[in-house]
N, C-alpha and C. Protein backbone atom coordinates (compact mmCIF):
# COMPACT_ATOMS: atom_id res chain seq x y z
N UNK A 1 -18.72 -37.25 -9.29
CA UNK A 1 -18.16 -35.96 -8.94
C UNK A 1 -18.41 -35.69 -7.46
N UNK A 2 -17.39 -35.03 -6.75
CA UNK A 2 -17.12 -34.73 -5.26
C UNK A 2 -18.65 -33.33 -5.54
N UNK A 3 -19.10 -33.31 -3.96
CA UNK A 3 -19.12 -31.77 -4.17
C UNK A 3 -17.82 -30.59 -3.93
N UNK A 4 -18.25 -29.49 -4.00
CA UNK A 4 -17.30 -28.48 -4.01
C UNK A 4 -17.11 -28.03 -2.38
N UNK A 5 -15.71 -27.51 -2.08
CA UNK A 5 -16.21 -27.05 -0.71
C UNK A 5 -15.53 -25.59 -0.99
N UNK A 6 -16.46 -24.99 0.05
CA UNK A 6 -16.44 -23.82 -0.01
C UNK A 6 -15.59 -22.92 1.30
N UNK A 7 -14.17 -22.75 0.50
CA UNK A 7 -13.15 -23.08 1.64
C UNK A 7 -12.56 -21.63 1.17
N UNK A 8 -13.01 -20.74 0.30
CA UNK A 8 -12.45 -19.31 0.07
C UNK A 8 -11.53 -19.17 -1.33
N UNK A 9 -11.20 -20.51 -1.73
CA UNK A 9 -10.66 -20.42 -3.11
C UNK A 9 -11.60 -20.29 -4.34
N UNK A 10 -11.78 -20.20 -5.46
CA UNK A 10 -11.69 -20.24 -6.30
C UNK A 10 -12.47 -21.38 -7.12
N UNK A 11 -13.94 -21.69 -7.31
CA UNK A 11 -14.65 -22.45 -7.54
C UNK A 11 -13.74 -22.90 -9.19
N UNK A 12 -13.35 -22.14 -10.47
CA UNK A 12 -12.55 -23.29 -10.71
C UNK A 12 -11.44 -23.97 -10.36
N UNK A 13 -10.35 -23.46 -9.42
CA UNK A 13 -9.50 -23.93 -9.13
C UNK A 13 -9.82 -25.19 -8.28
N UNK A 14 -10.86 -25.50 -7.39
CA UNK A 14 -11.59 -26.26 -6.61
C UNK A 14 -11.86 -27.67 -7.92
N UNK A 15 -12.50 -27.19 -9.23
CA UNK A 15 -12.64 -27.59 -10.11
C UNK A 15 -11.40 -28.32 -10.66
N UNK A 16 -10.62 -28.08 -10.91
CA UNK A 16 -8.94 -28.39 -11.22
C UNK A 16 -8.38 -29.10 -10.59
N UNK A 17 -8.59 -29.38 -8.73
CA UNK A 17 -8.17 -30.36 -7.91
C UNK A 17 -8.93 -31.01 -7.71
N UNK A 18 -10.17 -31.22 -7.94
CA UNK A 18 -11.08 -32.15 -8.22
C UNK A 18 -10.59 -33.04 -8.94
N UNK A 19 -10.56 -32.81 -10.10
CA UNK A 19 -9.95 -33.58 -11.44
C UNK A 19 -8.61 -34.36 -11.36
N UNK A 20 -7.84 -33.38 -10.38
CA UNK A 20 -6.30 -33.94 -10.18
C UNK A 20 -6.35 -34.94 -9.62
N UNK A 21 -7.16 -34.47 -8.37
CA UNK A 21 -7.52 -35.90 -7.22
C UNK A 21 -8.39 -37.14 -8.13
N UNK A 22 -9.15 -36.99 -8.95
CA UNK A 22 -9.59 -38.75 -9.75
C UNK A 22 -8.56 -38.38 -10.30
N UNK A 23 -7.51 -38.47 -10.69
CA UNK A 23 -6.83 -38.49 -11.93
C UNK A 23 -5.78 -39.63 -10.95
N UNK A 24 -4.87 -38.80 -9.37
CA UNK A 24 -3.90 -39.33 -8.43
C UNK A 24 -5.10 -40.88 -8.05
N UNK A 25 -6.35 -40.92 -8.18
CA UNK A 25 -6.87 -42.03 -7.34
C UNK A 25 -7.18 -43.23 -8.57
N UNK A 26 -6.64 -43.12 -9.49
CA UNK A 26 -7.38 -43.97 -10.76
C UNK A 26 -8.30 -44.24 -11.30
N UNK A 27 -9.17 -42.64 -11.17
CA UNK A 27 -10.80 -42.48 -11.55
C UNK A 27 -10.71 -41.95 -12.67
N UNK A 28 -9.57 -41.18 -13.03
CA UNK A 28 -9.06 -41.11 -14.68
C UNK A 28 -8.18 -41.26 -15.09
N UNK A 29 -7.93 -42.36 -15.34
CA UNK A 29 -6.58 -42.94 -16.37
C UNK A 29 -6.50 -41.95 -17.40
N UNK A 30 -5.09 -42.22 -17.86
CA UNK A 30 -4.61 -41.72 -19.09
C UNK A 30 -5.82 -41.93 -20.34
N UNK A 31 -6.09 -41.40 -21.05
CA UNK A 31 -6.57 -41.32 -22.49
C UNK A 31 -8.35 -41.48 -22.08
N UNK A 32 -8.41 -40.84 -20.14
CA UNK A 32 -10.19 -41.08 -20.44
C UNK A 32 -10.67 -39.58 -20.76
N UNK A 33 -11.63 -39.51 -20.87
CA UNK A 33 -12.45 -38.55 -20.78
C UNK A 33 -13.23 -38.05 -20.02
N UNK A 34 -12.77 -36.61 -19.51
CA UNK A 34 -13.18 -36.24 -18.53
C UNK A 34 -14.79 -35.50 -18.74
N UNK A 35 -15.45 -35.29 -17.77
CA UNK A 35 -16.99 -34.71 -17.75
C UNK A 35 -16.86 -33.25 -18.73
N UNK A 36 -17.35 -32.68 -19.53
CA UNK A 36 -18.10 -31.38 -20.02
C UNK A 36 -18.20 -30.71 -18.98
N UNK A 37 -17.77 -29.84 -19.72
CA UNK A 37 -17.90 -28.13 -19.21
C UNK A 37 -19.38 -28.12 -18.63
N UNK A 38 -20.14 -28.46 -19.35
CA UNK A 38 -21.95 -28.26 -19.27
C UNK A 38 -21.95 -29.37 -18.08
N UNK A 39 -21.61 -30.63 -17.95
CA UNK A 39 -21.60 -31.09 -16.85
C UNK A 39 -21.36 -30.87 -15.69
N UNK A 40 -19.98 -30.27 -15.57
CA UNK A 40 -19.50 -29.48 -14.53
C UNK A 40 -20.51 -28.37 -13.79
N UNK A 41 -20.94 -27.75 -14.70
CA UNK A 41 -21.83 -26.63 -14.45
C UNK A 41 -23.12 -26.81 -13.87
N UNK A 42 -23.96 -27.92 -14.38
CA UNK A 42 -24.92 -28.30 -13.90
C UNK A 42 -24.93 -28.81 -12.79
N UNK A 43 -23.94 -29.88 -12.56
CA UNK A 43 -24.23 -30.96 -11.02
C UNK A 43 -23.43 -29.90 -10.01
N UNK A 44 -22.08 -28.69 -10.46
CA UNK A 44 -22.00 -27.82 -9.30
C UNK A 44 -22.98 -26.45 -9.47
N UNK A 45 -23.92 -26.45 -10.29
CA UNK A 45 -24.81 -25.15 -10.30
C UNK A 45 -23.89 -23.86 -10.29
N UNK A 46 -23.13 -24.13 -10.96
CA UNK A 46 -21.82 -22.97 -11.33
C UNK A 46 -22.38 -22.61 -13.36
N UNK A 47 -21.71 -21.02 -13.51
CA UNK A 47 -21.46 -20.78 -14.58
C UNK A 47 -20.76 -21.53 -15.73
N UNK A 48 -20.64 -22.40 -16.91
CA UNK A 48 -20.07 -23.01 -17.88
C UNK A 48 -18.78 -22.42 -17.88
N UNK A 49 -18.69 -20.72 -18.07
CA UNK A 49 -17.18 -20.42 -17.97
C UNK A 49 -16.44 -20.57 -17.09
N UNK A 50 -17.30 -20.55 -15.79
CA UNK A 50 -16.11 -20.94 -14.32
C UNK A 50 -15.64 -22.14 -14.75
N UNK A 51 -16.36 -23.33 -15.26
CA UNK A 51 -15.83 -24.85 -15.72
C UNK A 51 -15.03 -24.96 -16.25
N UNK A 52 -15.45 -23.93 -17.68
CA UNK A 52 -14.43 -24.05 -18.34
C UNK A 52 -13.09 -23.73 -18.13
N UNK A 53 -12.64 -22.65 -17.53
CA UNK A 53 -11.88 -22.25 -16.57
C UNK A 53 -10.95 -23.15 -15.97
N UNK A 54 -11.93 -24.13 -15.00
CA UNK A 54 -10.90 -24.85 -14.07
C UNK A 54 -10.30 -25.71 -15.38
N UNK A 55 -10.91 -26.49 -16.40
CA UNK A 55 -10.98 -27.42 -17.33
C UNK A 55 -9.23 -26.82 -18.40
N UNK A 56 -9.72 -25.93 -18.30
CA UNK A 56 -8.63 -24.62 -19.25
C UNK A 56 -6.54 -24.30 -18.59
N UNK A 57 -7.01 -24.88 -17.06
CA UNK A 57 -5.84 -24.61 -16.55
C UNK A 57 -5.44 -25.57 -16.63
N UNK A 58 -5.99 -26.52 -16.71
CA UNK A 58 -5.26 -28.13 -16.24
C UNK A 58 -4.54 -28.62 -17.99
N UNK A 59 -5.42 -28.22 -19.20
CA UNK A 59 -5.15 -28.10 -20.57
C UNK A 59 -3.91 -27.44 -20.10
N UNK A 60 -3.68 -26.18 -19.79
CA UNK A 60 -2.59 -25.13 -19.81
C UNK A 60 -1.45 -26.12 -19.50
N UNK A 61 -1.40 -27.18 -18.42
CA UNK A 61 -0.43 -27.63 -17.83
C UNK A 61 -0.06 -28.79 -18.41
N UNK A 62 -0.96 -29.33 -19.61
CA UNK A 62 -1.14 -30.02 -20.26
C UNK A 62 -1.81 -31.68 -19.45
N UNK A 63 -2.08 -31.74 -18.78
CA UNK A 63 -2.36 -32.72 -17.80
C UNK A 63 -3.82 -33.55 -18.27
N UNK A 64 -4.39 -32.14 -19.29
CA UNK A 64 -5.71 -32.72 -19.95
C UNK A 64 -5.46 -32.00 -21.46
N UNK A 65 -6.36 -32.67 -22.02
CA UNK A 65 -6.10 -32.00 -23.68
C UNK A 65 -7.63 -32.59 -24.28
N UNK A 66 -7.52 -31.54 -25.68
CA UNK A 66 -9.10 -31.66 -26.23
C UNK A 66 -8.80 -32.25 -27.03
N UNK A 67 -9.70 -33.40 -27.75
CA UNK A 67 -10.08 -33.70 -29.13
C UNK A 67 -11.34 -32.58 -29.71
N UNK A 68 -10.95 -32.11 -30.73
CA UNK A 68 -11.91 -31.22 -31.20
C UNK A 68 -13.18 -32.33 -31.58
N UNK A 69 -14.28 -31.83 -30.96
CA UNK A 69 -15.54 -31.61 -31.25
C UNK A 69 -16.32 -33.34 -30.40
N UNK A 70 -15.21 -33.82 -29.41
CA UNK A 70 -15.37 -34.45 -28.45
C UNK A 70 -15.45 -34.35 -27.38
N UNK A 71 -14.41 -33.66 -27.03
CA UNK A 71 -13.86 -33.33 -25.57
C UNK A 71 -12.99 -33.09 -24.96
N UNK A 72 -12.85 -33.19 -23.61
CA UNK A 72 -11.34 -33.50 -22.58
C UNK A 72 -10.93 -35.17 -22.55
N UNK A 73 -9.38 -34.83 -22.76
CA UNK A 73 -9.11 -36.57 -22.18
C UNK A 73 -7.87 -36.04 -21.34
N UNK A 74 -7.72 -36.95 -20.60
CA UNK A 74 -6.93 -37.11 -19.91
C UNK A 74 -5.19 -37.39 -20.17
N UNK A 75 -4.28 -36.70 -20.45
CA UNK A 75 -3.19 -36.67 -21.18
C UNK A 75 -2.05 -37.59 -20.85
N UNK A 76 -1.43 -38.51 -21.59
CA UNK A 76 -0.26 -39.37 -21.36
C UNK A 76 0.81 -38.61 -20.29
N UNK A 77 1.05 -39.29 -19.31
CA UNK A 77 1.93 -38.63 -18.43
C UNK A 77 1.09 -38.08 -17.21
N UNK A 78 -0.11 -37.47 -17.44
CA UNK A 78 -0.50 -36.44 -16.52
C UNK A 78 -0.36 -36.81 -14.91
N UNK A 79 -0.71 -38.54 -14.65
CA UNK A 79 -0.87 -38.51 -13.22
C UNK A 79 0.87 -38.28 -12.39
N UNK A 80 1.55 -38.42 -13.50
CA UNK A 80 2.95 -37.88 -13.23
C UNK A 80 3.34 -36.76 -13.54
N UNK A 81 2.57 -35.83 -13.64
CA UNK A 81 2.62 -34.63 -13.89
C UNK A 81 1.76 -33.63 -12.65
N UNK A 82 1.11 -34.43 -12.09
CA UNK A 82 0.25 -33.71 -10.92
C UNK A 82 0.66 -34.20 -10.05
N UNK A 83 1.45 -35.53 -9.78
CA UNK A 83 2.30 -36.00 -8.77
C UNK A 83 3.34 -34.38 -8.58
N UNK A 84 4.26 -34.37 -9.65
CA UNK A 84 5.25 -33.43 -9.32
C UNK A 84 4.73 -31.87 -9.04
N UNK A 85 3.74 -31.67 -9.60
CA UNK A 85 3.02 -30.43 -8.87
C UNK A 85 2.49 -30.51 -7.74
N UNK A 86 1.97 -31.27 -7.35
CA UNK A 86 1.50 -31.73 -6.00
C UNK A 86 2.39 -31.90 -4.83
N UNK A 87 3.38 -32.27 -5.16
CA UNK A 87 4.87 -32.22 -4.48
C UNK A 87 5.66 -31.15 -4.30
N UNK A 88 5.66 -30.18 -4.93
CA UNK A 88 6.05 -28.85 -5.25
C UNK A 88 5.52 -27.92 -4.42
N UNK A 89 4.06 -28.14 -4.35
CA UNK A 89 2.99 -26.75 -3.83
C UNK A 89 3.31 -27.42 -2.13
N UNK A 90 3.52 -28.99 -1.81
CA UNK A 90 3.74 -29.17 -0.62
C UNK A 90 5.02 -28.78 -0.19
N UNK A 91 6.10 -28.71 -0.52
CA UNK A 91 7.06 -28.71 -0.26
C UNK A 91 7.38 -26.87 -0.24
N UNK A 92 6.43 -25.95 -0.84
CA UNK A 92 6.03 -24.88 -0.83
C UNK A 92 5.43 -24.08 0.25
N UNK A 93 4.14 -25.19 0.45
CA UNK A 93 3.24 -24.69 1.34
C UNK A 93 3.65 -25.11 2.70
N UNK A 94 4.09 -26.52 3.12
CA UNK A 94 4.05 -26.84 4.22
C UNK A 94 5.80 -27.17 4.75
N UNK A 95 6.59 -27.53 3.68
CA UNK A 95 7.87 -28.13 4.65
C UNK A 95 8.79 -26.86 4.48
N UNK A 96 8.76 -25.55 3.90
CA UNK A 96 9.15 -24.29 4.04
C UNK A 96 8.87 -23.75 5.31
N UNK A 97 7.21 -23.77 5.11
CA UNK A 97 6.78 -23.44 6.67
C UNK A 97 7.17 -23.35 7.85
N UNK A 98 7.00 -25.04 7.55
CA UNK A 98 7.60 -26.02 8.82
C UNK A 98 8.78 -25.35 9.59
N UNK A 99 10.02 -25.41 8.29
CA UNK A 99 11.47 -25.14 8.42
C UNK A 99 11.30 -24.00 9.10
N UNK A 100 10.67 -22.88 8.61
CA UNK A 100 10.66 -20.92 9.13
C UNK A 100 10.44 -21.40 10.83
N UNK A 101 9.27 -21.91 10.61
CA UNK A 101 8.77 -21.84 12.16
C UNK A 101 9.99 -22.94 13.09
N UNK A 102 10.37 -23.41 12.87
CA UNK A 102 11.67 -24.26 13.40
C UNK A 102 12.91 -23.64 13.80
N UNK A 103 13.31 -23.09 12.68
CA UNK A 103 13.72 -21.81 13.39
C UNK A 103 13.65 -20.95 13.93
N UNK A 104 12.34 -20.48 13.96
CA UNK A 104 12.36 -19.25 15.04
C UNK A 104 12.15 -19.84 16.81
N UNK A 105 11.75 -21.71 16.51
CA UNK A 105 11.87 -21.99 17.84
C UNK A 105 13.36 -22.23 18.11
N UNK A 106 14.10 -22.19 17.46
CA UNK A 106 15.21 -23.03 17.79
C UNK A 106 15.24 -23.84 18.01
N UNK A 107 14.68 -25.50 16.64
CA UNK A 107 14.78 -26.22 16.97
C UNK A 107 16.10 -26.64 16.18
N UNK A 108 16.57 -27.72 15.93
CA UNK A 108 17.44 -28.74 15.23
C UNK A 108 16.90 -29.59 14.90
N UNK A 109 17.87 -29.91 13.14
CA UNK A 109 17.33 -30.53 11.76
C UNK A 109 16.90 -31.85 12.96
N UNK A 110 17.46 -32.64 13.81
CA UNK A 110 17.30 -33.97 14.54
C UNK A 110 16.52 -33.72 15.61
N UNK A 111 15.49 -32.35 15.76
CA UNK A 111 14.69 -32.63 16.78
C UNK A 111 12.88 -32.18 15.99
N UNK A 112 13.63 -31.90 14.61
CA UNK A 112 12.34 -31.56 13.73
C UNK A 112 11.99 -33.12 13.25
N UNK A 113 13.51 -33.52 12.78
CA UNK A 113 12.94 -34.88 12.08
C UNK A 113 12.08 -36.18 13.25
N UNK A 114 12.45 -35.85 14.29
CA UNK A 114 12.36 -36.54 15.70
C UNK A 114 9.85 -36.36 15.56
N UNK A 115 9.97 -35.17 15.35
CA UNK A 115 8.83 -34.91 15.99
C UNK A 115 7.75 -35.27 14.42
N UNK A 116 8.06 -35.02 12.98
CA UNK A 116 7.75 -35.91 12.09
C UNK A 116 7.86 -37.06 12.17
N UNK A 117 8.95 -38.13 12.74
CA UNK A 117 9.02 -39.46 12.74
C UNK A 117 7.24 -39.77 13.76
N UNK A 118 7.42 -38.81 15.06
CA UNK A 118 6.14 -38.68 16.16
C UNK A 118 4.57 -38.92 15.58
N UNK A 119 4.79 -37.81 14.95
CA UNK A 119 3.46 -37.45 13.76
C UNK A 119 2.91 -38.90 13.12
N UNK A 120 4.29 -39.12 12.12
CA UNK A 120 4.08 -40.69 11.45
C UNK A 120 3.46 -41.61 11.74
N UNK A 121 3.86 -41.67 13.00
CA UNK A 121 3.32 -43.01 14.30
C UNK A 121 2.12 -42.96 14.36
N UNK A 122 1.78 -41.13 15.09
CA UNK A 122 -0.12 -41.05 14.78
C UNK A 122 -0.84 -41.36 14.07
N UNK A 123 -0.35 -41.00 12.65
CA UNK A 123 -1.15 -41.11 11.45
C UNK A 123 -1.37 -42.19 10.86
């Protein structure tokens, strides 16, 4: 387990992209089992319900699911299921953005794509 960072969100939601991220890196395959609520709680010195919480949303999205009186596993589909959410919240958060602020410079679609191709190179 990562530690948590303390960046103003939401210690389970922090909890929830934790999980997403082993899930996108192949630290949880389909059908594993993810750490306890009580685990969670202990190694981040957080409340069991905040855990449960983050543990509870990702169920919601179905991405994880319980066997009664086992646990969390990790759900058929899910890392393609947090792919397309993950894609979504970017395409939300940052290439909307992008676009607003592009326009208000007045740039053009071929001098935005120009300065992403730029970026690329850096990275």
């Amino acid at each position: 387990m990562k530690p948590l960072i303390d960046d103003g969100r939401p210690i389970f939601v922090q909890i929830a992209e934790h999980i997403e991220d082993d899930i996108l890196q192949g630290g949880l395959p389909e059908e594993t089992q993810v750490p306890s609520t009580t685990q969670f709680a202990a190694f981040y010195k957080i409340n069991p319900a905040t855990a449960a919480k983050g543990v509870n949303l990702l169920v919601d999205e179905g991405i994880l699911y319980k066997r009664r009186g086992i646990g969390m596993f990790v759900a058929k589909g899910a890392r393609t299921k947090v792919i397309e959410k993950r894609r979504e919240l970017f395409y939300e958060q940052y290439v909307v953005t992008m676009i607003e602020e592009a326009k208000k410079l007045g740039m053009t679609t071929e001098q935005l794509t120009e300065m992403i191709r730029r970026g690329e190179e850096k990275a």
